[in-house]
Protein backbone atom coordinates (compact mmCIF):
# COMPACT_ATOMS: atom_id res chain seq x y z
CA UNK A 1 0.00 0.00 0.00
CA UNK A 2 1.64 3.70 -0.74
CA UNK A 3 2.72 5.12 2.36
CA UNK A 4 0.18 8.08 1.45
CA UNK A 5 -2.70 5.56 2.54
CA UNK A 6 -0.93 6.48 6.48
CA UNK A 7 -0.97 10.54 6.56
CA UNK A 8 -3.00 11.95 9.06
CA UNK A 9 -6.71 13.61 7.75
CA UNK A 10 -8.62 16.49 9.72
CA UNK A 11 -5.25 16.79 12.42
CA UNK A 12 -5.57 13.54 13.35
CA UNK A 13 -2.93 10.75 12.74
CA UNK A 14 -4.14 7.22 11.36
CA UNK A 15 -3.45 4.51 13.67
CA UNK A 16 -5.49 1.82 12.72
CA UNK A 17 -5.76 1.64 8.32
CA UNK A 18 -8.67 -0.58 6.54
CA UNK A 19 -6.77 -1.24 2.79
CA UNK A 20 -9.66 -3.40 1.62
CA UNK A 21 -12.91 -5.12 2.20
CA UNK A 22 -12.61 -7.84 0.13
CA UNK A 23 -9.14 -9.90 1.93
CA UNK A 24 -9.51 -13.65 1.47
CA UNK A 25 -7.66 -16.90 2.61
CA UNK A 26 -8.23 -20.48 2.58
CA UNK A 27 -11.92 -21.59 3.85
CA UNK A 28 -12.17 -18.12 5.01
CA UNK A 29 -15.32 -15.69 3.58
CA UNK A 30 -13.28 -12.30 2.43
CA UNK A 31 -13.11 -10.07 5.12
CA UNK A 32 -11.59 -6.53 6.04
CA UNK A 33 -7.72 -6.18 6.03
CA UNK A 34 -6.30 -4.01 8.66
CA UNK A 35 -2.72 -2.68 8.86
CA UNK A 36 -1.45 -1.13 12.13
CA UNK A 37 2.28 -0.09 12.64
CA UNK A 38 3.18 -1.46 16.25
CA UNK A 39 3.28 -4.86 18.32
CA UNK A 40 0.42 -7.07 18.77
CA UNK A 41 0.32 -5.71 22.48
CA UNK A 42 0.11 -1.92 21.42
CA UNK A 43 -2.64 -3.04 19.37
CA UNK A 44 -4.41 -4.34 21.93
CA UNK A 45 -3.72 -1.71 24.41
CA UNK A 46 -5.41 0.47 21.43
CA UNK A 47 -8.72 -1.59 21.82
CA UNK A 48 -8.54 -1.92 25.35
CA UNK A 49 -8.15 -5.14 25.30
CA UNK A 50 -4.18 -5.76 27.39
CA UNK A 51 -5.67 -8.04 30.07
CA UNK A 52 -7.67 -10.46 27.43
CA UNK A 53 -7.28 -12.97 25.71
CA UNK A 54 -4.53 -12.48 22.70
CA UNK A 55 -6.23 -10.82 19.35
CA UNK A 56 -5.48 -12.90 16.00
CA UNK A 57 -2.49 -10.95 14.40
CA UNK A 58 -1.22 -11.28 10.84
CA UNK A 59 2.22 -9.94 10.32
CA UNK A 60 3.81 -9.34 7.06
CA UNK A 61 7.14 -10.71 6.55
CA UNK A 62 8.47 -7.23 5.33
C-alpha cells in the first residue's frame, strides 16, 4: 500500500488503516484487512483489550 494511505486527515494521525474489504484466505469468507504499525500488544492496548485474551495478528514478513 503507498505510504500516502498512512498521513493523518482532519489533524488527526491514522493509527489503525482498513486497505480493503474484500481480503480472502483459505476456507475463510473475504473479510476486512487491517494494517497497524506497532506490536500485537500496542494493538491491543489500542482496543482496550491488554488483560484479554490475545487478538489474531497477521504480520507481514516485510
Amino acid at each position: 500500500m503507498p505510504a500516502s494511505y498512512w498521513d493523518g486527515y482532519g489533524g488527526l494521525p491514522v493509527l489503525l488503516l482498513q486497505f480493503t474489504s474484500s481480503a480472502s484466505a483459505p476456507s475463510l469468507s473475504p473479510y476486512d484487512a487491517n494494517a497497524f504499525r506497532g506490536t500485537p500488544q500496542q494493538l491491543a492496548s489500542l482496543f482496550g483489550a491488554a488483560d484479554r485474551a490475545p487478538l489474531v495478528v497477521l504480520e507481514d514478513a516485510r
